[in-house]
PDB file of N, CA and C in Angstrom:
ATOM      1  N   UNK A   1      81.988 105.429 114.862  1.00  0.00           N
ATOM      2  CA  UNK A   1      81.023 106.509 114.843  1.00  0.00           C
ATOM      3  C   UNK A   1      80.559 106.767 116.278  1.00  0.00           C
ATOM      4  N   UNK A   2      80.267 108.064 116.630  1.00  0.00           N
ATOM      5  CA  UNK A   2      79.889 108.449 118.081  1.00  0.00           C
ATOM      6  C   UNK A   2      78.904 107.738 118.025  1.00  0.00           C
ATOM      7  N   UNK A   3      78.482 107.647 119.402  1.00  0.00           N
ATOM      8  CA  UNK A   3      77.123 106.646 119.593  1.00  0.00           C
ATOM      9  C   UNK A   3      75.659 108.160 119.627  1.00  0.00           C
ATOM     10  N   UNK A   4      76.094 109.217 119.606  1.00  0.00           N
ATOM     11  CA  UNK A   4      75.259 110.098 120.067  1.00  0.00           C
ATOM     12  C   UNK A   4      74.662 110.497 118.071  1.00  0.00           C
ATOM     13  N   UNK A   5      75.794 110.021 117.634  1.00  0.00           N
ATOM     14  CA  UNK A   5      75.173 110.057 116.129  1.00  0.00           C
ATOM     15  C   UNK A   5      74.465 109.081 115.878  1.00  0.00           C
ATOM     16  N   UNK A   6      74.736 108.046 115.855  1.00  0.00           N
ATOM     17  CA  UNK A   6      74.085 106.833 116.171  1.00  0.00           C
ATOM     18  C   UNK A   6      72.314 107.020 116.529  1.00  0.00           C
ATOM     19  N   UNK A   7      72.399 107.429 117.880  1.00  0.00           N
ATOM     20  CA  UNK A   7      70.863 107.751 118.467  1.00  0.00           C
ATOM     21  C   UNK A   7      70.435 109.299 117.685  1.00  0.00           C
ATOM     22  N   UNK A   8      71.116 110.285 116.463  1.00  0.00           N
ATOM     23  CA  UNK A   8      70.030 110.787 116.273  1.00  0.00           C
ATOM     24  C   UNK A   8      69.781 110.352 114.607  1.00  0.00           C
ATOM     25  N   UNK A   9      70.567 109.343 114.324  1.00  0.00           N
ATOM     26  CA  UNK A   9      70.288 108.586 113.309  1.00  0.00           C
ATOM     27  C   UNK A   9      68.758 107.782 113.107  1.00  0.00           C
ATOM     28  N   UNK A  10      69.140 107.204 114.731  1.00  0.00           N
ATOM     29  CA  UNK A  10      67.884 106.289 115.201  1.00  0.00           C
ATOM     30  C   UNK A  10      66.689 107.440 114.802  1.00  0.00           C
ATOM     31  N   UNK A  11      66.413 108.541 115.666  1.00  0.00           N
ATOM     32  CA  UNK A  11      65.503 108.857 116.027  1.00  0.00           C
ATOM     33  C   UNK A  11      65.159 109.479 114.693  1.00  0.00           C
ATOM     34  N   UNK A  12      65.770 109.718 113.402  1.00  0.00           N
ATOM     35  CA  UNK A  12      65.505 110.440 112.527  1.00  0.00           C
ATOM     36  C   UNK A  12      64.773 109.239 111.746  1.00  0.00           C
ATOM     37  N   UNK A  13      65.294 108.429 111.906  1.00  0.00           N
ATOM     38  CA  UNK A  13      64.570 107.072 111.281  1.00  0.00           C
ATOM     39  C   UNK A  13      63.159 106.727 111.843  1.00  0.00           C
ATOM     40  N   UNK A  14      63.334 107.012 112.890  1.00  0.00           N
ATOM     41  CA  UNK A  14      61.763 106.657 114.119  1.00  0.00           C
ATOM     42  C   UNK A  14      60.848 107.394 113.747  1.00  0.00           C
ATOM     43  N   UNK A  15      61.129 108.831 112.787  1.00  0.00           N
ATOM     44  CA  UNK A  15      59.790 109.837 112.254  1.00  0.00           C
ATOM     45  C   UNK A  15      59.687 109.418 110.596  1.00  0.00           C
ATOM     46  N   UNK A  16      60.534 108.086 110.273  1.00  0.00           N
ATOM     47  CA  UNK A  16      59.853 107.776 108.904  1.00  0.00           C
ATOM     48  C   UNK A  16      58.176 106.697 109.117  1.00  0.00           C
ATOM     49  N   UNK A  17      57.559 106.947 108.226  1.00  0.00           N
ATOM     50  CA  UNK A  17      56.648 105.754 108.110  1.00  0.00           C
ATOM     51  C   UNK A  17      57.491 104.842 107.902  1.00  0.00           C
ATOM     52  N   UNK A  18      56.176 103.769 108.086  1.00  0.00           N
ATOM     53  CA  UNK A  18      56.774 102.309 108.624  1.00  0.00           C
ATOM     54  C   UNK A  18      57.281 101.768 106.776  1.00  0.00           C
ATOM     55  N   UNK A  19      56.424 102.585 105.750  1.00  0.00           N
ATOM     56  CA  UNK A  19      56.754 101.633 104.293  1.00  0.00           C
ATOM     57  C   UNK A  19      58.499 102.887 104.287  1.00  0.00           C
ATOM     58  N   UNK A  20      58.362 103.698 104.650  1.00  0.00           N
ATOM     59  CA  UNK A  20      59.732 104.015 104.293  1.00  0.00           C
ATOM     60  C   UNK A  20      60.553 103.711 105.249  1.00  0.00           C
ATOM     61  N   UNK A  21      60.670 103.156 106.821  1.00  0.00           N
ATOM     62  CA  UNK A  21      61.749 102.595 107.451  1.00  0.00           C
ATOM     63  C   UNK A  21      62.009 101.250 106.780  1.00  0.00           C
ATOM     64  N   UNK A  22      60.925 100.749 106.351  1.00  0.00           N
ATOM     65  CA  UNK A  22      60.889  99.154 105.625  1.00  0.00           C
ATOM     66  C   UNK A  22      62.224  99.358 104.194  1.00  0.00           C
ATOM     67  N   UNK A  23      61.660 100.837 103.283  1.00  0.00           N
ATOM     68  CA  UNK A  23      62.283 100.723 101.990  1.00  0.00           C
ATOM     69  C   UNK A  23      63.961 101.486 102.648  1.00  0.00           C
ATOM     70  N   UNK A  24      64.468 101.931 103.445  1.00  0.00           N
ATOM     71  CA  UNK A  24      65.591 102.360 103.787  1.00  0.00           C
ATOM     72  C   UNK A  24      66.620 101.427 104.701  1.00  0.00           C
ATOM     73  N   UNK A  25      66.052 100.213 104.864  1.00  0.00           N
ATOM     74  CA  UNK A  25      66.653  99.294 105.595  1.00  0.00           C
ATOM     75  C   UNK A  25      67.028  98.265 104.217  1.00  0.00           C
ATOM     76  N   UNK A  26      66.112  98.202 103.061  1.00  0.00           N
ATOM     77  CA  UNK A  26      66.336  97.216 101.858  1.00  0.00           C
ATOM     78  C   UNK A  26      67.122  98.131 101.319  1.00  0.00           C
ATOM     79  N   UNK A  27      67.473  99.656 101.332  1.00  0.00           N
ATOM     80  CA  UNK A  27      68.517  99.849 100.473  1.00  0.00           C
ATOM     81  C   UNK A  27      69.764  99.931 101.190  1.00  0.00           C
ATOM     82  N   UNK A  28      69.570  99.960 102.397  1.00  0.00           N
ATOM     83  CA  UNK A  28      71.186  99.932 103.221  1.00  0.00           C
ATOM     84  C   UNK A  28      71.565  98.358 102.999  1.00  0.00           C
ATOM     85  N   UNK A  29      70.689  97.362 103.135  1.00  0.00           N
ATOM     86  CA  UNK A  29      71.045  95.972 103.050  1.00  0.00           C
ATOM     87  C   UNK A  29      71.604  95.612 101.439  1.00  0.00           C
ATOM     88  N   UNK A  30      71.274  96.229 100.299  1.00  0.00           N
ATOM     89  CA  UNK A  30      71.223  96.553  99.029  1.00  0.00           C
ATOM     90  C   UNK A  30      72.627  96.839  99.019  1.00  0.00           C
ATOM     91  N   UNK A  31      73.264  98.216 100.265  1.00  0.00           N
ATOM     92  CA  UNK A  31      74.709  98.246  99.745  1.00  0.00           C
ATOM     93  C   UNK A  31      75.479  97.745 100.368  1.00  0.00           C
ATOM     94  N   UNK A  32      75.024  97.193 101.577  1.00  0.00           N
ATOM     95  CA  UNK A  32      76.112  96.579 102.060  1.00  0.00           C
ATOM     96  C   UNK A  32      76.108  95.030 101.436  1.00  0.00           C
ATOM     97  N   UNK A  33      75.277  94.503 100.329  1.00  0.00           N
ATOM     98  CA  UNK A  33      75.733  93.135  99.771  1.00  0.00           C
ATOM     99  C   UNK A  33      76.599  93.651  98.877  1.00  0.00           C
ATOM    100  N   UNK A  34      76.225  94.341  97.891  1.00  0.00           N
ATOM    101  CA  UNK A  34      77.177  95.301  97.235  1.00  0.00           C
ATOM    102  C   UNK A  34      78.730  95.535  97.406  1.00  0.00           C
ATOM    103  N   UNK A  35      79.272  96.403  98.748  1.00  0.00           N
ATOM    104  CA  UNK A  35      79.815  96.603  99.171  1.00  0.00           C
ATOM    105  C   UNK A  35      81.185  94.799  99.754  1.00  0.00           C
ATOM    106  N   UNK A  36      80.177  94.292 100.169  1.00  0.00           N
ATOM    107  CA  UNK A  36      80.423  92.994 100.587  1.00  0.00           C
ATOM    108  C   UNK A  36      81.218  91.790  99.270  1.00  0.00           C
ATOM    109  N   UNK A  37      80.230  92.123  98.273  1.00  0.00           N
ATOM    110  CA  UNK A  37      80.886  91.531  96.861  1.00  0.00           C
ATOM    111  C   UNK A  37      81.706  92.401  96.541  1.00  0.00           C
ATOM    112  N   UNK A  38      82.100  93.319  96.505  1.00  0.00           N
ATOM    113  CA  UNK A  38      83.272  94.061  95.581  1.00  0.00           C
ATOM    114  C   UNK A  38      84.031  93.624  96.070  1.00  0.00           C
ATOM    115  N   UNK A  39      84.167  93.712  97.981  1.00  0.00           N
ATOM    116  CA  UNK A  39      85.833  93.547  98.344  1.00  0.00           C
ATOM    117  C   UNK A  39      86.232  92.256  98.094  1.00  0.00           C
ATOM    118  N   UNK A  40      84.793  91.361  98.240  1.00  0.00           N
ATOM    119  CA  UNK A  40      85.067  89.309  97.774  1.00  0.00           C
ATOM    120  C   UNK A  40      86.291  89.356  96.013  1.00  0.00           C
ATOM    121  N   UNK A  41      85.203  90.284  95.223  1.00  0.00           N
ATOM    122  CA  UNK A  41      85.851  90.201  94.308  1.00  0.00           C
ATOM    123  C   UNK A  41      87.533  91.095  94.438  1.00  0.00           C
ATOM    124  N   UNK A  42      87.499  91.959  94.599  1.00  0.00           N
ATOM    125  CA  UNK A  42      88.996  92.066  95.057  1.00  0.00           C
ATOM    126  C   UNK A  42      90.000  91.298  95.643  1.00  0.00           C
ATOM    127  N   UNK A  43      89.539  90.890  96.834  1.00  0.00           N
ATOM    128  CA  UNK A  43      90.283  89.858  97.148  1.00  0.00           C
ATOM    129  C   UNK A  43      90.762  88.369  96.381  1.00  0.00           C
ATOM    130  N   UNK A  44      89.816  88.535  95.594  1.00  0.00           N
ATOM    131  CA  UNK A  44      89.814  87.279  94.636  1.00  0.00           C
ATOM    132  C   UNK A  44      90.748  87.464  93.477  1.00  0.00           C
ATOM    133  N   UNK A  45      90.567  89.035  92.902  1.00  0.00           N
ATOM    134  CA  UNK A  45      91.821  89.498  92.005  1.00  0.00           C
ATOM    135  C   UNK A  45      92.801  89.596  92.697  1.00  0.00           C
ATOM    136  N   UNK A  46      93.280  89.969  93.812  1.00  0.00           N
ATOM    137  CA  UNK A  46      94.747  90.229  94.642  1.00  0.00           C
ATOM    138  C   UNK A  46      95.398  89.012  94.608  1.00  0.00           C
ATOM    139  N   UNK A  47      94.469  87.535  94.741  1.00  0.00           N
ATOM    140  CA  UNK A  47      94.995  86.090  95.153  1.00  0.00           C
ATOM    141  C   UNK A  47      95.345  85.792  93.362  1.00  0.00           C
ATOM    142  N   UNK A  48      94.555  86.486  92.266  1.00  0.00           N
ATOM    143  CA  UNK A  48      94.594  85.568  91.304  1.00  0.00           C
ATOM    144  C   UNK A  48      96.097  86.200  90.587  1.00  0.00           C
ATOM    145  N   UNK A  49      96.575  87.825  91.029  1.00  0.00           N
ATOM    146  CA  UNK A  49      97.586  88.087  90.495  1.00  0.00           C
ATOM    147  C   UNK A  49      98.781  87.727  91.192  1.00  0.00           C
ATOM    148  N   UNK A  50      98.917  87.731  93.050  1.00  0.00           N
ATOM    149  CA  UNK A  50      99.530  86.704  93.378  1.00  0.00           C
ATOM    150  C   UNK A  50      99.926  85.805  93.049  1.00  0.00           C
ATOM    151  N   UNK A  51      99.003  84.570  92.209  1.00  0.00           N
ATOM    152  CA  UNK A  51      99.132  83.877  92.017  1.00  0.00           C
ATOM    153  C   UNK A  51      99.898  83.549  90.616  1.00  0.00           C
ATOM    154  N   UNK A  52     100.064  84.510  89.640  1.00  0.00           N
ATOM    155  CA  UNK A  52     100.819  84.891  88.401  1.00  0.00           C
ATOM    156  C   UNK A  52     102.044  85.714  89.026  1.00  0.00           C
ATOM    157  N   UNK A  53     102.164  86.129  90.017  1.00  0.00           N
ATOM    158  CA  UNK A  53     103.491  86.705  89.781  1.00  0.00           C
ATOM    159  C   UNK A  53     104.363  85.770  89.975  1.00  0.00           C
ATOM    160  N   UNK A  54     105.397  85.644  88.776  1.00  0.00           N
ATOM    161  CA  UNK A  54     107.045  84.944  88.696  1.00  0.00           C
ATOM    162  C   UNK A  54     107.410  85.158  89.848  1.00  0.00           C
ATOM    163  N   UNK A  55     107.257  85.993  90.664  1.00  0.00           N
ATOM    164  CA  UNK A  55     108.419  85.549  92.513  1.00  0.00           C
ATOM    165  C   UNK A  55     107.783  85.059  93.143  1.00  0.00           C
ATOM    166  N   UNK A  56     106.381  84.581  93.270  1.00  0.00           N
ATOM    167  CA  UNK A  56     105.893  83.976  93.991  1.00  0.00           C
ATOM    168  C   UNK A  56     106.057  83.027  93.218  1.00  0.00           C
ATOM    169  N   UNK A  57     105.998  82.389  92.131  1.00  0.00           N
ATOM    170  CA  UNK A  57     106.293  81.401  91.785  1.00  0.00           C
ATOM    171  C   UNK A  57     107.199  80.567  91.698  1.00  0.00           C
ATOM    172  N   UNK A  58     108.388  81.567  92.022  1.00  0.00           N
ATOM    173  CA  UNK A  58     109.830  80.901  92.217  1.00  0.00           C
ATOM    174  C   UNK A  58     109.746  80.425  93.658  1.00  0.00           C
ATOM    175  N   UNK A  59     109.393  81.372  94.370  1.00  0.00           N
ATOM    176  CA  UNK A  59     109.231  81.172  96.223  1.00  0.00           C
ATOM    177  C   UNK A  59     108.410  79.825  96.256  1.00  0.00           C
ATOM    178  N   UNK A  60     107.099  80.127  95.980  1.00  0.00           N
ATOM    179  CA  UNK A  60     106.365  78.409  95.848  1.00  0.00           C
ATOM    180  C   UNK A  60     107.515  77.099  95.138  1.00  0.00           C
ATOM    181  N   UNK A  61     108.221  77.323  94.284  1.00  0.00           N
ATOM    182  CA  UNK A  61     108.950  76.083  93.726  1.00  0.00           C
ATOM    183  C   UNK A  61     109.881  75.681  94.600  1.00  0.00           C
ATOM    184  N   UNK A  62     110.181  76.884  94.990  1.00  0.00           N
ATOM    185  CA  UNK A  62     111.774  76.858  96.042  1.00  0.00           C
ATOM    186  C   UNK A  62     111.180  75.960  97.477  1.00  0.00           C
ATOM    187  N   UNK A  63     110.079  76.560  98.163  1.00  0.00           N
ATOM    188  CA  UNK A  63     109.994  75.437  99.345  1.00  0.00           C
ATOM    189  C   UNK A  63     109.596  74.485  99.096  1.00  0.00           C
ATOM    190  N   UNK A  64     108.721  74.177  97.621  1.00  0.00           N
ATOM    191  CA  UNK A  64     107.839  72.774  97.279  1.00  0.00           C
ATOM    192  C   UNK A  64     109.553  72.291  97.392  1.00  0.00           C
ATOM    193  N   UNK A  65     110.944  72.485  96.774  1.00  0.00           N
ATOM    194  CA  UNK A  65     112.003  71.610  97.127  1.00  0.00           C
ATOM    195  C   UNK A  65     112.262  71.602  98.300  1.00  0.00           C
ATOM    196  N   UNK A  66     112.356  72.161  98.891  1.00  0.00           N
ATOM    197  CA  UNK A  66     112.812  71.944  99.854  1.00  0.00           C
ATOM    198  C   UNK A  66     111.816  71.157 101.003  1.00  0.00           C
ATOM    199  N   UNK A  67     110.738  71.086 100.467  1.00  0.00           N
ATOM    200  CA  UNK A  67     110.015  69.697 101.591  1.00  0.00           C
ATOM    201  C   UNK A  67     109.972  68.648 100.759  1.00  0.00           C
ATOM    202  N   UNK A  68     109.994  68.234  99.237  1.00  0.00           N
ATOM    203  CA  UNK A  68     110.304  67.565  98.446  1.00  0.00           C
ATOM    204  C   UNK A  68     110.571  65.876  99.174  1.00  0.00           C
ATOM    205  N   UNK A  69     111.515  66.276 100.310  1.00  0.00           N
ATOM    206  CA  UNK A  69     111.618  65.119 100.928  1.00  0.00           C
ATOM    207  C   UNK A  69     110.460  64.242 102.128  1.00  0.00           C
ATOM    208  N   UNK A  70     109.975  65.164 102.326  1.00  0.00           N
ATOM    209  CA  UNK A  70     108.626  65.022 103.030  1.00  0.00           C
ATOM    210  C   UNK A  70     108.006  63.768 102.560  1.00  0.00           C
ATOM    211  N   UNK A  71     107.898  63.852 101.114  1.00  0.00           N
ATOM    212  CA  UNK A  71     106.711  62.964  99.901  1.00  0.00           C
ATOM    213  C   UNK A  71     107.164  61.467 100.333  1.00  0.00           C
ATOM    214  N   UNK A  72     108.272  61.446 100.371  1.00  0.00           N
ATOM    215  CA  UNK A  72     108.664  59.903 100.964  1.00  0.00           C
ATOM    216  C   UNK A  72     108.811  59.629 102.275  1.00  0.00           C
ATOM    217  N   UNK A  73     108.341  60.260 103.111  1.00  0.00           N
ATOM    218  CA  UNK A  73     108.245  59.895 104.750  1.00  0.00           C
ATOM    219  C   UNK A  73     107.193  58.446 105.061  1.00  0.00           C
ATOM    220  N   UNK A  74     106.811  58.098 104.013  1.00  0.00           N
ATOM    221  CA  UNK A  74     105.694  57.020 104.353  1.00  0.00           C
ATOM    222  C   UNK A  74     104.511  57.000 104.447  1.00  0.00           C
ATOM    223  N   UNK A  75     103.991  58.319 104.574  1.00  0.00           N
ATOM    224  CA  UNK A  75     102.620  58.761 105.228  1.00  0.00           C
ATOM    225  C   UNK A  75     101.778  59.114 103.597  1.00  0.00           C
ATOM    226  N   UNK A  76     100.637  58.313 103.662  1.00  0.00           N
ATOM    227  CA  UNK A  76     100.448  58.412 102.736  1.00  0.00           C
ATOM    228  C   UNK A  76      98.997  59.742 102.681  1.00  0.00           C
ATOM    229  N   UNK A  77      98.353  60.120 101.637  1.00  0.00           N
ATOM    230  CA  UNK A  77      97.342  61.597 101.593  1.00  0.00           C
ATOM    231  C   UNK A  77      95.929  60.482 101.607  1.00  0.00           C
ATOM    232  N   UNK A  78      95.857  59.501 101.555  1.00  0.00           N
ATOM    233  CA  UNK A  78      94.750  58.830 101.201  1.00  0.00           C
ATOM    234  C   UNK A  78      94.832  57.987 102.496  1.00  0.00           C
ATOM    235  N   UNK A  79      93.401  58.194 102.978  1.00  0.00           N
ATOM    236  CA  UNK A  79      93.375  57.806 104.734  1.00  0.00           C
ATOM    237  C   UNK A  79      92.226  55.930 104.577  1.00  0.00           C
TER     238      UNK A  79
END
Protein backbone atom coordinates (compact mmCIF):
# COMPACT_ATOMS: atom_id res chain seq x y z
CA UNK A 1 0.00 0.00 0.00
CA UNK A 2 1.32 3.62 -0.83
CA UNK A 3 2.58 5.12 2.22
CA UNK A 4 0.69 8.45 1.26
CA UNK A 5 -2.52 6.23 1.82
CA UNK A 6 -1.23 5.09 4.76
CA UNK A 7 -0.82 8.84 6.26
CA UNK A 8 -4.36 9.80 5.12
CA UNK A 9 -5.60 6.71 6.75
CA UNK A 10 -3.67 7.93 9.82
CA UNK A 11 -5.01 11.27 9.78
CA UNK A 12 -8.63 10.17 9.15
CA UNK A 13 -8.27 8.12 12.22
CA UNK A 14 -6.63 11.18 14.23
CA UNK A 15 -10.33 13.09 13.81
CA UNK A 16 -12.02 9.98 15.53
CA UNK A 17 -12.66 10.30 19.33
CA UNK A 18 -10.50 8.58 21.46
CA UNK A 19 -13.70 5.74 22.44
CA UNK A 20 -13.95 5.30 18.66
CA UNK A 21 -10.05 5.10 17.73
CA UNK A 22 -10.11 2.63 20.86
CA UNK A 23 -13.41 0.61 19.23
CA UNK A 24 -11.73 0.58 15.49
CA UNK A 25 -8.41 -0.75 16.51
CA UNK A 26 -10.53 -3.86 18.57
CA UNK A 27 -12.27 -4.47 15.38
CA UNK A 28 -9.25 -4.45 13.02
CA UNK A 29 -7.48 -6.70 15.77
CA UNK A 30 -10.98 -8.77 15.74
CA UNK A 31 -10.16 -9.49 11.95
CA UNK A 32 -7.02 -9.95 11.74
CA UNK A 33 -7.30 -12.97 14.58
CA UNK A 34 -9.98 -14.06 12.38
CA UNK A 35 -8.23 -13.80 9.34
CA UNK A 36 -5.11 -15.39 11.11
CA UNK A 37 -7.27 -18.61 12.18
CA UNK A 38 -8.82 -19.34 8.89
CA UNK A 39 -5.53 -19.59 7.01
CA UNK A 40 -4.14 -21.84 10.45
CA UNK A 41 -7.15 -23.79 9.70
CA UNK A 42 -6.49 -24.19 6.05
CA UNK A 43 -3.30 -25.01 6.31
CA UNK A 44 -4.22 -27.61 8.66
CA UNK A 45 -6.83 -29.06 6.02
CA UNK A 46 -4.14 -28.90 3.06
CA UNK A 47 -1.60 -31.09 5.56
CA UNK A 48 -4.60 -33.34 6.66
CA UNK A 49 -5.57 -34.16 2.88
CA UNK A 50 -1.94 -34.46 2.01
CA UNK A 51 -1.78 -36.59 4.34
CA UNK A 52 -4.69 -39.09 2.85
CA UNK A 53 -3.64 -38.88 -0.49
CA UNK A 54 -2.55 -42.61 -1.82
CA UNK A 55 0.68 -40.92 -3.69
CA UNK A 56 1.87 -39.45 -0.96
CA UNK A 57 1.47 -42.40 0.71
CA UNK A 58 3.17 -44.55 -1.62
CA UNK A 59 6.11 -41.76 -1.84
CA UNK A 60 6.28 -41.82 2.16
CA UNK A 61 6.50 -45.88 2.04
CA UNK A 62 8.87 -45.81 -0.84
CA UNK A 63 11.71 -43.67 1.02
CA UNK A 64 10.67 -45.06 4.63
CA UNK A 65 12.42 -48.29 2.34
CA UNK A 66 14.72 -47.03 1.19
CA UNK A 67 16.37 -45.64 4.54
CA UNK A 68 14.96 -48.80 6.12
CA UNK A 69 18.59 -49.55 6.47
CA UNK A 70 19.42 -46.62 8.49
CA UNK A 71 17.29 -48.42 11.65
CA UNK A 72 20.27 -50.71 12.10
CA UNK A 73 23.22 -48.30 11.96
CA UNK A 74 23.53 -48.63 15.80
CA UNK A 75 22.43 -45.31 16.82
CA UNK A 76 19.90 -45.63 18.95
CA UNK A 77 16.44 -42.63 19.28
CA UNK A 78 16.68 -42.86 23.07
CA UNK A 79 19.63 -40.60 24.35
Amino acid sequence: MDATVLEKIEAEIGQLSLPDQLLLVERLAHRLRVRALSSQTSWAEQLAAMASDPDIQRELRQIEAEFAHTETDGLSSEQ
